[in-house]
Protein backbone atom coordinates (compact mmCIF):
# COMPACT_ATOMS: atom_id res chain seq x y z
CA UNK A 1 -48.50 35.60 -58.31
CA UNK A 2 -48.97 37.80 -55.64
CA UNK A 3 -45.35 39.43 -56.28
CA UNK A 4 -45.99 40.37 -59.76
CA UNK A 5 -49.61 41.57 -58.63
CA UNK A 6 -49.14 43.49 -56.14
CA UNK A 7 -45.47 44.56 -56.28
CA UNK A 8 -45.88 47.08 -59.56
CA UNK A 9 -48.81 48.75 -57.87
CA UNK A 10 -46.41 50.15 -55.05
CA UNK A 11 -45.95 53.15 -57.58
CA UNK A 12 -49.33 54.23 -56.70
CA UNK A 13 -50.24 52.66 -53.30
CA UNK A 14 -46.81 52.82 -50.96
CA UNK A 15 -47.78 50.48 -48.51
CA UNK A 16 -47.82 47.51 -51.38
CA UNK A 17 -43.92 47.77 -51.51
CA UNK A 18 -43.48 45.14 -48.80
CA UNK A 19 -44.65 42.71 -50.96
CA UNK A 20 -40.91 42.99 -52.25
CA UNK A 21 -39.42 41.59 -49.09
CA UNK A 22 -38.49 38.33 -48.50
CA UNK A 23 -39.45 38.61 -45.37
CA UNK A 24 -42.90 39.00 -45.76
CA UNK A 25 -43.20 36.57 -48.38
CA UNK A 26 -41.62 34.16 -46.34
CA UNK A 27 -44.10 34.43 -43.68
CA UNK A 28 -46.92 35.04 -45.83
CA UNK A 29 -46.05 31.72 -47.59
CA UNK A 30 -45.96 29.76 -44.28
CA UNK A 31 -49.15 30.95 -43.54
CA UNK A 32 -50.53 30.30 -46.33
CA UNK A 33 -49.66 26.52 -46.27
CA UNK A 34 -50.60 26.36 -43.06
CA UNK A 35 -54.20 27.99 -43.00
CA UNK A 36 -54.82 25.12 -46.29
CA UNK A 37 -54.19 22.65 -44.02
CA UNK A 38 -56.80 23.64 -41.61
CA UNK A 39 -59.06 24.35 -44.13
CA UNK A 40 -59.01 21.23 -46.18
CA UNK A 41 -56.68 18.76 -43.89
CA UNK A 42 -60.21 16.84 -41.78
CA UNK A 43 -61.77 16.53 -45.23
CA UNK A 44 -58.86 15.12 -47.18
CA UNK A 45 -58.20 12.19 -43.79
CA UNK A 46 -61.65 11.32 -44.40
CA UNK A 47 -61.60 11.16 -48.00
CA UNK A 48 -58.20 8.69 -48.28
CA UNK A 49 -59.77 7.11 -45.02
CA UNK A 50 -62.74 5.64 -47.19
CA UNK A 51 -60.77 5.53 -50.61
CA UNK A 52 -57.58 3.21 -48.74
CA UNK A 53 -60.31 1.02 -46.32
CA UNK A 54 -58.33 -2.59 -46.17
CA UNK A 55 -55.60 -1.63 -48.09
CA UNK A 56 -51.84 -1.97 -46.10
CA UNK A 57 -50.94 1.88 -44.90
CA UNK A 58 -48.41 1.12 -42.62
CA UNK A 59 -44.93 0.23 -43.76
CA UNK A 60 -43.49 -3.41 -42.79
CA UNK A 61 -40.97 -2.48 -40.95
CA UNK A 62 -42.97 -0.68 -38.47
CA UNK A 63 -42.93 -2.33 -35.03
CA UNK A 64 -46.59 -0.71 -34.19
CA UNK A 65 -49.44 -3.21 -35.61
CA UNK A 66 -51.75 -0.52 -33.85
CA UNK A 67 -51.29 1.67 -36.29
CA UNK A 68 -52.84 -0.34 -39.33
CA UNK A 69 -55.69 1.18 -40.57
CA UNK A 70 -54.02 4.88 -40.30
CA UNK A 71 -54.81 6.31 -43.91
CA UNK A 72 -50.93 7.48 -45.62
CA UNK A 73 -50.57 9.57 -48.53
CA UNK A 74 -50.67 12.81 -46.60
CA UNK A 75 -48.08 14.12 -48.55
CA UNK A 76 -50.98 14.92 -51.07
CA UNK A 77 -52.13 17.54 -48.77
CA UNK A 78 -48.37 18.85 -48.11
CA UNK A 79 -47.20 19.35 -51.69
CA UNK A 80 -50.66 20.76 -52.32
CA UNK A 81 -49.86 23.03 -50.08
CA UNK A 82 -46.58 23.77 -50.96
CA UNK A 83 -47.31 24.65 -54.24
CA UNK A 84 -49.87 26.53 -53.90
CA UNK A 85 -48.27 28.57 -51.46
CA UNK A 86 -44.65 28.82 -53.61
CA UNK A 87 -47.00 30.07 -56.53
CA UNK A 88 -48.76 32.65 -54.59
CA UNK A 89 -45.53 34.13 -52.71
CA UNK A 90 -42.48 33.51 -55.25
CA UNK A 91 -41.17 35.91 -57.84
CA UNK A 92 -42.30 33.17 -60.53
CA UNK A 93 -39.28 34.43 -63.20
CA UNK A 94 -36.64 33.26 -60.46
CA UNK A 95 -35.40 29.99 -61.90
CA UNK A 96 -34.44 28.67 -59.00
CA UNK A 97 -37.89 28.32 -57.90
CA UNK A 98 -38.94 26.04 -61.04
CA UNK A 99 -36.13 23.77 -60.23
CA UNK A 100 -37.06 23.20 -56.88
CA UNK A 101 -40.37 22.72 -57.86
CA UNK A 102 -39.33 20.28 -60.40
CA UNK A 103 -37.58 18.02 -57.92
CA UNK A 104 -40.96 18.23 -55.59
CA UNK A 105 -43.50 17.33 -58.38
CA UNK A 106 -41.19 14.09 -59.79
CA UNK A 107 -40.35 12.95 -56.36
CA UNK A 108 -44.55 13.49 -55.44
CA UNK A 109 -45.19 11.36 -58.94
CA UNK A 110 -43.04 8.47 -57.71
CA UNK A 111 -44.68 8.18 -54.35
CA UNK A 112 -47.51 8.46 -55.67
CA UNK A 113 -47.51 5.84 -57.71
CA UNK A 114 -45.57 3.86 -55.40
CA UNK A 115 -48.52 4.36 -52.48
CA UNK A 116 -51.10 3.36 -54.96
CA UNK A 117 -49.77 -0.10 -56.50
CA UNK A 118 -49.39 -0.62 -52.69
CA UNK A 119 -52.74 0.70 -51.51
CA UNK A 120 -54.66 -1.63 -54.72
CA UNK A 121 -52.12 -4.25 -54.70
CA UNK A 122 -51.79 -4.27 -58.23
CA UNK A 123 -48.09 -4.30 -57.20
CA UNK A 124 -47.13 -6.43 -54.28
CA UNK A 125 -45.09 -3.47 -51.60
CA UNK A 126 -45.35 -0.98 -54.35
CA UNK A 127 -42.35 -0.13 -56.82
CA UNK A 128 -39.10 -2.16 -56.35
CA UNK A 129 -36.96 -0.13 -54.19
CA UNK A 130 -34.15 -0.39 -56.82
CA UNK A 131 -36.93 0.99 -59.57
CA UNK A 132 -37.65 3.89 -57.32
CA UNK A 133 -34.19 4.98 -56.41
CA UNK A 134 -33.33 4.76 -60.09
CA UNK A 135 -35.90 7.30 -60.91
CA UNK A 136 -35.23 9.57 -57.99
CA UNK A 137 -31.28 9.51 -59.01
CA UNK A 138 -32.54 10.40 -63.02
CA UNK A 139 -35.08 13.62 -61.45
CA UNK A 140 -31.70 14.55 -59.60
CA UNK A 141 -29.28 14.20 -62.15
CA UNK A 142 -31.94 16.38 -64.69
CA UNK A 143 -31.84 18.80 -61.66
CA UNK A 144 -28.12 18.96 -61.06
CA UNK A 145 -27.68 19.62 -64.60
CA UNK A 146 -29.82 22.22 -64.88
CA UNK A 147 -28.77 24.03 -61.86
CA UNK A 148 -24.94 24.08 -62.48
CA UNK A 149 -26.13 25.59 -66.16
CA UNK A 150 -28.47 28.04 -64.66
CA UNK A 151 -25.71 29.23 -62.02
CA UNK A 152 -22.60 29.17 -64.80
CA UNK A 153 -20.30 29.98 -61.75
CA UNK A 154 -17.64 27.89 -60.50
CA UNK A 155 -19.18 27.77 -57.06
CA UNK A 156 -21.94 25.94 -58.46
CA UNK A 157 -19.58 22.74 -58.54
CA UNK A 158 -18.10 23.15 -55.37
CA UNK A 159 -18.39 21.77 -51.83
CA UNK A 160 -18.28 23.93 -48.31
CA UNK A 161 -17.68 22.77 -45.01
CA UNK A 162 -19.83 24.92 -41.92
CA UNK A 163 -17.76 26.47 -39.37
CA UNK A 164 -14.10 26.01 -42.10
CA UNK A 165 -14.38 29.12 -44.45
CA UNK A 166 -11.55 27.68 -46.18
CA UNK A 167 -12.03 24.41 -46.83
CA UNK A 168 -13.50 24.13 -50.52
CA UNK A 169 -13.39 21.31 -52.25
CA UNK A 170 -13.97 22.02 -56.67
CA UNK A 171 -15.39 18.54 -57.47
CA UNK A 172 -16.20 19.38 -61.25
CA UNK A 173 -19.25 18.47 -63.12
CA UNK A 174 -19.19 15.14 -62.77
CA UNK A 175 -18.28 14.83 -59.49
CA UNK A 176 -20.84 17.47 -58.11
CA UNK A 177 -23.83 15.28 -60.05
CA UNK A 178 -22.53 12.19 -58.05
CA UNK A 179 -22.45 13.64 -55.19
CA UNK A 180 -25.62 15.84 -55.50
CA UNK A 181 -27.48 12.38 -56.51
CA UNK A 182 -26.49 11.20 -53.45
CA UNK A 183 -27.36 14.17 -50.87
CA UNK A 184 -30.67 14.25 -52.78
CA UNK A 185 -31.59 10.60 -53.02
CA UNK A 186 -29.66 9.54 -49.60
CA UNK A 187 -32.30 12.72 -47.65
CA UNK A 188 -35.38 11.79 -49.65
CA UNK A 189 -35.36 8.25 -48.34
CA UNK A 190 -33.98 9.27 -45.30
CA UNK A 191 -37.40 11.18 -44.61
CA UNK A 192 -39.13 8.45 -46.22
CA UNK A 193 -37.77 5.98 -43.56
CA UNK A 194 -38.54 8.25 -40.87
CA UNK A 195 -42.11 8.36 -41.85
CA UNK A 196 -44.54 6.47 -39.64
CA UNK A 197 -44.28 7.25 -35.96
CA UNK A 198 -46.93 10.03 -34.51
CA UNK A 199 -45.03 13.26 -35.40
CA UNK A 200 -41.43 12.16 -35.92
CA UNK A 201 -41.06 13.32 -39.46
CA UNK A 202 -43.04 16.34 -39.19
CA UNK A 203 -40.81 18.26 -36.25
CA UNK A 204 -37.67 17.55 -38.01
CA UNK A 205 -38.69 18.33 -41.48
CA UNK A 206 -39.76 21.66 -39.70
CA UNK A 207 -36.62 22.80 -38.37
CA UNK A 208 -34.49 21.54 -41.11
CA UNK A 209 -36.85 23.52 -43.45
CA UNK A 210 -36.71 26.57 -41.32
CA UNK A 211 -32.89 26.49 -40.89
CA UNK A 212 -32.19 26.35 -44.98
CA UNK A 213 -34.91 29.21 -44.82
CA UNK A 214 -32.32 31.40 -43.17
CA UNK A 215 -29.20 30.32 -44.77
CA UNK A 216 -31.20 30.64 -48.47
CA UNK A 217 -31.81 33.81 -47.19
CA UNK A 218 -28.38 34.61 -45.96
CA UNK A 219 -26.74 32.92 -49.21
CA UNK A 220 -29.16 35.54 -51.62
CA UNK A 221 -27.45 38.60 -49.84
CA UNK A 222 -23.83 40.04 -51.26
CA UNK A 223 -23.42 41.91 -48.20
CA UNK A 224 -24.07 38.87 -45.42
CA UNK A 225 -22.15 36.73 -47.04
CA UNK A 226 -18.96 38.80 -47.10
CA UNK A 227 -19.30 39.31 -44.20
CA UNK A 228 -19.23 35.95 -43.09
CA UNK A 229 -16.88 34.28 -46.30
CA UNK A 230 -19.88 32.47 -47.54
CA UNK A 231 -20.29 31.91 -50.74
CA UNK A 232 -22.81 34.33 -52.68
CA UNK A 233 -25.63 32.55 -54.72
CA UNK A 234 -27.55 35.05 -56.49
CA UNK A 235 -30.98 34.68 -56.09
CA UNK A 236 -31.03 32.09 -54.11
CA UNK A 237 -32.78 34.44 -51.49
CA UNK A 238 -36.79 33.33 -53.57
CA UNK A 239 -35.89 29.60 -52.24
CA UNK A 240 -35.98 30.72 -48.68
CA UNK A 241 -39.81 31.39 -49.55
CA UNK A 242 -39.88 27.60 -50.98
CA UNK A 243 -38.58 26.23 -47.21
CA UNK A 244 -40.79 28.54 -45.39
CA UNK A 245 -44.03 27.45 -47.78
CA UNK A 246 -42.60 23.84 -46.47
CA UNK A 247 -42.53 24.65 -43.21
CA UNK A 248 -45.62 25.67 -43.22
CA UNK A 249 -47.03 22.85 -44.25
CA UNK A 250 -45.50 20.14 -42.21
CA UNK A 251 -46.93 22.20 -39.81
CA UNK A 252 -50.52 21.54 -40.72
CA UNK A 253 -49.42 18.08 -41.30
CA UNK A 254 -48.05 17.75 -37.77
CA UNK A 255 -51.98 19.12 -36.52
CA UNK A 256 -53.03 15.89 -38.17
CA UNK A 257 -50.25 13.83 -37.55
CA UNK A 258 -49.27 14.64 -33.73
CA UNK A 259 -49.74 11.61 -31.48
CA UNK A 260 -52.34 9.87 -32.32
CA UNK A 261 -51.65 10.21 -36.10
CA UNK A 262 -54.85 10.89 -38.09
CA UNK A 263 -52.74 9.99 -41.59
CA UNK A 264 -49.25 9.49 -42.38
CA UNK A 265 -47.28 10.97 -44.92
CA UNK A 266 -46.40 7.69 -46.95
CA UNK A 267 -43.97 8.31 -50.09
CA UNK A 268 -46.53 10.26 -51.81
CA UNK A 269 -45.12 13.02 -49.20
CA UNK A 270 -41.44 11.61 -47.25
CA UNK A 271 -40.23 11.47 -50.85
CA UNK A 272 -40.90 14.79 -52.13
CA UNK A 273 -40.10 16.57 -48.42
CA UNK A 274 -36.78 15.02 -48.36
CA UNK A 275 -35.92 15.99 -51.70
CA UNK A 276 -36.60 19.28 -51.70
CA UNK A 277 -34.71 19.49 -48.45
CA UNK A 278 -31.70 17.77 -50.09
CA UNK A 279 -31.82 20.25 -53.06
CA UNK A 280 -32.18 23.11 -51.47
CA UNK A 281 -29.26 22.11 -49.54
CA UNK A 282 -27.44 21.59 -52.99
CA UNK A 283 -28.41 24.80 -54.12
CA UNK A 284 -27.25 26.94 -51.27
CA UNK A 285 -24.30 25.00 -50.73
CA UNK A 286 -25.19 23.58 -47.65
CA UNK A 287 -25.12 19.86 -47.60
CA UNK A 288 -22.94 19.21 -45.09
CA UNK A 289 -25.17 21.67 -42.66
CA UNK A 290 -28.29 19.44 -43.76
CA UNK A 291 -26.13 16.67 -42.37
CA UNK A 292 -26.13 18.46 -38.71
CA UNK A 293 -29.09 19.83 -38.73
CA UNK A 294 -31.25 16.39 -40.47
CA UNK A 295 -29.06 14.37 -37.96
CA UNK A 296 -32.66 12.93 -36.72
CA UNK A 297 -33.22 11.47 -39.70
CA UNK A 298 -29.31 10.27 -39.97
CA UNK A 299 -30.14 8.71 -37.32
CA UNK A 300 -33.63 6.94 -37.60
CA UNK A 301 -31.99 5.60 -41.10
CA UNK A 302 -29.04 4.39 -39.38
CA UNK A 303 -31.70 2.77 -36.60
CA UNK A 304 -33.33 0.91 -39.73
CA UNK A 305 -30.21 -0.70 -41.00
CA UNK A 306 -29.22 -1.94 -37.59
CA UNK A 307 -32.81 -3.70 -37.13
CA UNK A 308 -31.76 -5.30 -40.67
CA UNK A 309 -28.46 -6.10 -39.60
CA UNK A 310 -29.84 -7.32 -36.20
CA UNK A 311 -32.42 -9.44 -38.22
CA UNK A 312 -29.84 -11.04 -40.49
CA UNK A 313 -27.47 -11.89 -38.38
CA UNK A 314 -29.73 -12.86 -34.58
CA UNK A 315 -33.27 -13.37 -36.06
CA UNK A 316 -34.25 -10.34 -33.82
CA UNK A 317 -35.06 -6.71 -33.97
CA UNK A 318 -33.17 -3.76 -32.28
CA UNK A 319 -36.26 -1.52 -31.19
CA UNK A 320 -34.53 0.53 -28.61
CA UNK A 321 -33.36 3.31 -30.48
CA UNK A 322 -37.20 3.38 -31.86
CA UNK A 323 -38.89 3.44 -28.80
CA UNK A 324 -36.67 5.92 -28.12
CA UNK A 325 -38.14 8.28 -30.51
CA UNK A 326 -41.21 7.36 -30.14
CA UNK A 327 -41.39 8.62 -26.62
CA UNK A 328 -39.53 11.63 -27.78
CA UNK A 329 -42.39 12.18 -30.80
CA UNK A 330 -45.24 12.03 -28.73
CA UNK A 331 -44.24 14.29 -26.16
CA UNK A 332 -43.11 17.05 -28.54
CA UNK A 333 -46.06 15.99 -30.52
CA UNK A 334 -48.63 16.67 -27.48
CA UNK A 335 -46.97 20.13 -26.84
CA UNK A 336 -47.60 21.60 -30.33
CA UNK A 337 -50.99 20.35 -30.23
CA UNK A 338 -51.71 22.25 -26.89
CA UNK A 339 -49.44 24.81 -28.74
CA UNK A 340 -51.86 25.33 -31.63
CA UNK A 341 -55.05 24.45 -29.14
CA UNK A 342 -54.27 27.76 -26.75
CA UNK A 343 -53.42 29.98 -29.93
CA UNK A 344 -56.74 29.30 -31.26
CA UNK A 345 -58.61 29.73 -28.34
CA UNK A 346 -57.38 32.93 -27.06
């Protein structure tokens, strides 16, 4: 909104011409989210602290009983955020921008229903977990679709390897909408499982966010990536406003959530952060960088399915790897807080 406002008047007022820049709208964008989340973030806790009073906010497979009682759905406040930001910044007639936001409001919609039949227990544990992957793989099939018709290049189907310039693999359209559905779905519930210890999800989702910010960036420019044999995805420089909007606002999130969480994200938000990370990384060709750069969450998933395993096969949980990152979360999470505490002091 603010591009199309602002931008035409730099005929008659120079100065407004910055407005053009990615840059700037990148940053203005993470602000943005940001400053919302100061604003409104103590006043939405308090709200879903009274609304979800005795209903179950803390996943079962949590090891930390302490934590019941912690209001979730956090993610309200995030995509709120988000959007509001990516409609402010963006250059609204960039496709690529509805697309992404398409994958954020379906993936929000499924959490959020999921967090509610869970928070009323209309529905014991929320929506069936083969229910809710079937609807996140049908929002990322609609998306893959669209994308490889909105792109009409043969790059569009294709997969790249960081650090081989050579290496591309043409997987055709039916093979790129497998394997998107699976980057996509396989991140969103890879965020989702991360989700729950003070600050974990919020750091990561930061840097991964921040990271696609620069390669969206990087893949949007002819000249960088010939430079450096990348492929070139035209406009896909407007999505590295999206990731920086995101940033943004897992930043707020992380003032809430830093140890000792205020609110969690619950599906309402892990769902729709993931996603968007995963599609973005589709979009810019990038999902095998997502893999390096999201290892955390790699990582935390593969943690989960060992406790499983370990509880199948023994009767007991594998918590080492979680305490683990729990002591890693609350130190980084005490650092930003003193972080944010100085800048706003000084």
């Amino acid at each position: 909104m603010i591009y199309h406002l602002l931008v035409p008047l730099a005929e008659y007022v120079s100065w407004l011409n910055v407005f053009q820049y990615l840059t700037v709208r990148a940053g203005g964008a993470m602000l943005t989210a940001f400053a919302l989340w100061l604003l409104f973030g103590t006043a939405l806790i308090a709200k879903f602290r009274f609304w979800q009073k005795g209903g179950d906010t803390v996943k079962a497979i949590l090891p930390h009983a302490g934590k019941a009682g912690t209001p979730t759905m956090g993610g309200v406040g995030v995509v709120a955020a988000l959007v509001v930001s990516v409609l402010l910044w963006t250059n609204l007639l960039n496709p690529y921008v509805w697309l992404i936001l398409f994958v954020v409001v379906g993936f929000f919609t499924v959490g959020f229903v999921d967090d509610w039949l869970n928070l009323t227990r209309r529905w014991r544990r929320g929506l069936p977990g083969r229910l809710r992957l079937l609807l996140g793989a049908a929002l990322a099939v609609a998306f893959l679709l669209v994308y490889q018709r909105v792109n009409g290049m043969p790059v569009a189907t294709e997969v790249y390897f960081p650090f081989l310039k050579d290496w591309v693999v043409g997987l055709g359209v039916v093979g790129f909408v497998i394997f998107g559905v699976c980057v996509i779905v396989g991140c969103a519930n890879a965020v989702n499982i991360t989700d729950g210890l003070d600050g974990l999800v919020s750091i990561p989702a930061v840097i991964v966010a921040t990271t696609l910010a620069i390669l969206a960036y990087v893949m949007g420019r002819v000249d960088y990536t010939a430079y450096l044999h990348l492929p070139y995805i035209p406009g896909a420089g407007e999505v590295a406003v999206m990731c920086a909007a995101l940033a943004g606002a897992m930043l707020g999130f992380l003032w809430f959530n830093a140890p000792p969480a205020r609110i969690f994200l619950g599906d309402t938000g892990s769902l729709p952060v993931g996603a968007m990370l995963g599609a973005v990384a589709v979009l810019i060709k990038q999902e095998f960088a997502l893999l390096i750069i999201g290892g955390l969450f790699v990582l935390e998933t593969l943690s989960v399915l060992l406790q499983v395993a370990s509880f199948k096969l023994t009767g007991k949980g594998y918590l080492g790897w979680r305490r683990c990152t729990t002591t890693l979360s609350n130190w980084a999470g005490r650092r930003v807080r003193l972080w944010c505490d100085f800048g706003l002091s000084a």
